[in-house]
N, C-alpha and C. Protein backbone atom coordinates (compact mmCIF):
# COMPACT_ATOMS: atom_id res chain seq x y z
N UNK A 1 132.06 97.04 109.12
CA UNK A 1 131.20 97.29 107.97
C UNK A 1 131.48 96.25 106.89
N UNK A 2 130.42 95.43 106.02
CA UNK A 2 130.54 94.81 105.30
C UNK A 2 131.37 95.43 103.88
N UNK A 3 132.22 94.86 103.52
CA UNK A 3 132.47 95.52 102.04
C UNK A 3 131.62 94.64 100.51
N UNK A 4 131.39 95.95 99.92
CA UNK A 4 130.21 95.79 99.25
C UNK A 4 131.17 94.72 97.98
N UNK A 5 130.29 94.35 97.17
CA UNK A 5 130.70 93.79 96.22
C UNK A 5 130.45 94.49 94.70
N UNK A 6 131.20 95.19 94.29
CA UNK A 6 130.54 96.27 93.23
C UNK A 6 129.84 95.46 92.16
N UNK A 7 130.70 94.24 91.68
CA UNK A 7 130.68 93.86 90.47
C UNK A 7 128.50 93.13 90.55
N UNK A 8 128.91 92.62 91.61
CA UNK A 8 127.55 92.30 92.15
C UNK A 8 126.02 92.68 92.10
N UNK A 9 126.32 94.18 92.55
CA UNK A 9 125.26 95.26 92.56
C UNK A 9 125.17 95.99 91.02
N UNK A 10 126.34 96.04 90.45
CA UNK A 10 126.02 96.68 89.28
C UNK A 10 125.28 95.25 88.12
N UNK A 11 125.64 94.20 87.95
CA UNK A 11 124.67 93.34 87.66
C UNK A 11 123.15 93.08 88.14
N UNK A 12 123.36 92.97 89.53
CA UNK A 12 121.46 92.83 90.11
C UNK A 12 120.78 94.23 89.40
N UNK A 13 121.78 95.03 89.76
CA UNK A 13 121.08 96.35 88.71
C UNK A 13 120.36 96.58 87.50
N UNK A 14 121.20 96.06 86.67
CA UNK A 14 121.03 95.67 85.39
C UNK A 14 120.25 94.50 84.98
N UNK A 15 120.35 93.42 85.71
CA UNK A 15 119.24 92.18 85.57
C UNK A 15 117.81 92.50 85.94
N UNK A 16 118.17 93.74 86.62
CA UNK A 16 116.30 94.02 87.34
C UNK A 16 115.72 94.99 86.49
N UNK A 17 116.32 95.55 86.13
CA UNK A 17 115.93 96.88 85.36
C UNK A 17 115.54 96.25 83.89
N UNK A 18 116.20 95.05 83.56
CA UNK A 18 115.73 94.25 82.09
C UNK A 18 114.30 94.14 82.57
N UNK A 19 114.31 92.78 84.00
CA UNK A 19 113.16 92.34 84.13
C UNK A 19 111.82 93.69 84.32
N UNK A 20 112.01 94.57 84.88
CA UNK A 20 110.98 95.30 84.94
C UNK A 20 110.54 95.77 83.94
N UNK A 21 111.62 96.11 82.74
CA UNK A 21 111.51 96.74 81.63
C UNK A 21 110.58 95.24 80.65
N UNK A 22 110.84 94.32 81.19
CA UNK A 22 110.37 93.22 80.16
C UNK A 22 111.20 93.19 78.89
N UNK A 23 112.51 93.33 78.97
CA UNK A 23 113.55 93.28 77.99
C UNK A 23 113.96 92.71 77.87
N UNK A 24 114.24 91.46 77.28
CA UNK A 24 115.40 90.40 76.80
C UNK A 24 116.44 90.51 76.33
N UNK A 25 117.27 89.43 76.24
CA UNK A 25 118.67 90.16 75.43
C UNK A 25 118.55 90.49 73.71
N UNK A 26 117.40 89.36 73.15
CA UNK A 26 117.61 89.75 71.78
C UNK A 26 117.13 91.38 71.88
N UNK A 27 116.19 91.87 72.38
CA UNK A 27 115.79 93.25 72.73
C UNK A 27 117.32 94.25 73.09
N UNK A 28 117.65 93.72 74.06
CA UNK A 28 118.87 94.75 74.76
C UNK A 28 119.53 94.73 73.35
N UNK A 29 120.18 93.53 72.37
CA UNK A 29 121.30 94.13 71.35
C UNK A 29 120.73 94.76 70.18
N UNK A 30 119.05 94.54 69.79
CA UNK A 30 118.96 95.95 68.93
C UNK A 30 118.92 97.29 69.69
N UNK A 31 118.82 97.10 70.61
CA UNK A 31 118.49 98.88 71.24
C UNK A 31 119.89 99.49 71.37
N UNK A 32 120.84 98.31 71.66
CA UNK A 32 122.54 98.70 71.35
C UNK A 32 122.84 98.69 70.17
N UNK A 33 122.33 98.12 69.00
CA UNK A 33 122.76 98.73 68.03
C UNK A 33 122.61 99.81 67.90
N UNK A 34 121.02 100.32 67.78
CA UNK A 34 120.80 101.77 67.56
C UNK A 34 121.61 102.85 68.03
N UNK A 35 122.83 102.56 69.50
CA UNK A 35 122.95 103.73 69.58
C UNK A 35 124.83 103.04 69.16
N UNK A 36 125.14 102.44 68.52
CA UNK A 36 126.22 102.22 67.60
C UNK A 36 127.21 100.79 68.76
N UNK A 37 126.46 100.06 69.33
CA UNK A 37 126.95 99.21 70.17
C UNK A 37 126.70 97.80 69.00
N UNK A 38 127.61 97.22 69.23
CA UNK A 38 127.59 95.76 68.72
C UNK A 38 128.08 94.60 69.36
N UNK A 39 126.91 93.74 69.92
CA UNK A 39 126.73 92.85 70.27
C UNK A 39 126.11 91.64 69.50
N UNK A 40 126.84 90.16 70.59
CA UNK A 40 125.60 89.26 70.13
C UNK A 40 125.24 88.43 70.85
N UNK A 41 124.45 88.09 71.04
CA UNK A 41 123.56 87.23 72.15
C UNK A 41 124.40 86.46 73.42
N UNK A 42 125.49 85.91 72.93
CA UNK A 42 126.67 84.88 73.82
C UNK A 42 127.36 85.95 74.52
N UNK A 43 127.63 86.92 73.91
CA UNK A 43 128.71 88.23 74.51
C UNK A 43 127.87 88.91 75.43
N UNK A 44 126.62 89.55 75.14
CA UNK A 44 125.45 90.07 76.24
C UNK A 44 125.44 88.74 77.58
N UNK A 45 125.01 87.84 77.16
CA UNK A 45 124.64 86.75 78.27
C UNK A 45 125.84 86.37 79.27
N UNK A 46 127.22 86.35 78.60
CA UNK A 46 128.54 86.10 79.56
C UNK A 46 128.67 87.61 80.33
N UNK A 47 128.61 88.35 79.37
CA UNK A 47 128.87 89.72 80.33
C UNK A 47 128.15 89.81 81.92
N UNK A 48 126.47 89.42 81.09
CA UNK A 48 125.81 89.79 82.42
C UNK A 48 125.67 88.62 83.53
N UNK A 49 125.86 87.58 83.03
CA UNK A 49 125.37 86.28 83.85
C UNK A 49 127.17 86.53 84.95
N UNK A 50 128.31 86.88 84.25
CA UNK A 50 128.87 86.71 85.15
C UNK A 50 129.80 88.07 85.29
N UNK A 51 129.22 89.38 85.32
CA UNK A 51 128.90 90.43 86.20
C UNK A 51 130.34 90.77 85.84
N UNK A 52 130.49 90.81 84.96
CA UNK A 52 132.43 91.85 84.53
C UNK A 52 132.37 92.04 83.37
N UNK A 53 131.73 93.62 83.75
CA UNK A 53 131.59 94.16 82.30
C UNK A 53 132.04 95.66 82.34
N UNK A 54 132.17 96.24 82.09
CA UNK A 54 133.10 97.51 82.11
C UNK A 54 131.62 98.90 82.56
N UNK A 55 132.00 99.72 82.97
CA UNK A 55 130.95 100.87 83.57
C UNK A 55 130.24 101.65 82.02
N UNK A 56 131.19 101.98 81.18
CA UNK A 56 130.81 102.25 80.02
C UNK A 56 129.78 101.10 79.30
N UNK A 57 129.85 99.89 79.31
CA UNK A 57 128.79 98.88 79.14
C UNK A 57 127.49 99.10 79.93
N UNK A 58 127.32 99.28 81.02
CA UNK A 58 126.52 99.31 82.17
C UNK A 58 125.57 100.46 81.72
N UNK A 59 126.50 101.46 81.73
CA UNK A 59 125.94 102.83 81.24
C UNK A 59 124.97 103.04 79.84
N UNK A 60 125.42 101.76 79.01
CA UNK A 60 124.89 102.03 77.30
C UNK A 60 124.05 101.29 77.57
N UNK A 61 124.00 99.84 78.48
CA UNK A 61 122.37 99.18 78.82
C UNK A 61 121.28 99.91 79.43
N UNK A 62 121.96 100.89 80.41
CA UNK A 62 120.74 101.90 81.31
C UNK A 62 120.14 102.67 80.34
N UNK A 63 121.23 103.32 79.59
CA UNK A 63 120.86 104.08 78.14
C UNK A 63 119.38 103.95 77.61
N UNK A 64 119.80 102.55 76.77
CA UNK A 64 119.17 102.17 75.90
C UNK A 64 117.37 101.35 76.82
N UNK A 65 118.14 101.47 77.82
CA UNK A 65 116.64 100.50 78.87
C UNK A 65 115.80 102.03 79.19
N UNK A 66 116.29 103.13 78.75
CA UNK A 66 115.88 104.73 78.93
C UNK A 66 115.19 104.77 80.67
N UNK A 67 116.81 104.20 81.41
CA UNK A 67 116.18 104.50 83.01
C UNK A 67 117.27 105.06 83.60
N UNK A 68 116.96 105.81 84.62
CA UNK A 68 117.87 106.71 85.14
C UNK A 68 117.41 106.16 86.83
N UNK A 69 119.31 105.48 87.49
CA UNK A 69 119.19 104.81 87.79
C UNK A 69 119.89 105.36 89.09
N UNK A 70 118.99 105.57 90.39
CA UNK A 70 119.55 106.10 91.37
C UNK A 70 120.35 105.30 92.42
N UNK A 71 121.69 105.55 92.83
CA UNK A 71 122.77 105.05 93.41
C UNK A 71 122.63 104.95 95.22
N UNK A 72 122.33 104.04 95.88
CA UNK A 72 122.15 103.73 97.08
C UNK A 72 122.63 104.06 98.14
């Protein structure tokens, strides 16, 4: 059996769910502000471009992208 790559899947996750949503990052860090997250544009883009970002992060982007995101 192949072993999965978590860090991997939880990024394609999150990169697809922007694109469908039509969300950008300046978009993603006001919608994290609102719910008391602070970001800024360089910190969003390293997180996601290179996929090590903590589950609690992951969780406040699905949040705020208001999608509920079923596990494979």
């Amino acid at each position: 059996m192949k072993e999965i790559d978590w860090n991997s899947e939880a990024t394609g996750i999150l990169k697809a769910e922007l694109v469908r949503q039509n969300i950008k990052y300046d978009e993603l860090i006001l919608r994290l502000e609102k719910i008391g997250v602070k970001e800024n544009y360089k910190g969003i883009a390293n997180k996601i471009n290179r996929g090590s970002f903590t589950f609690m992060f992951f969780m406040q982007c699905i949040k705020v992208i208001n999608k509920k995101i079923e596990i494979r």
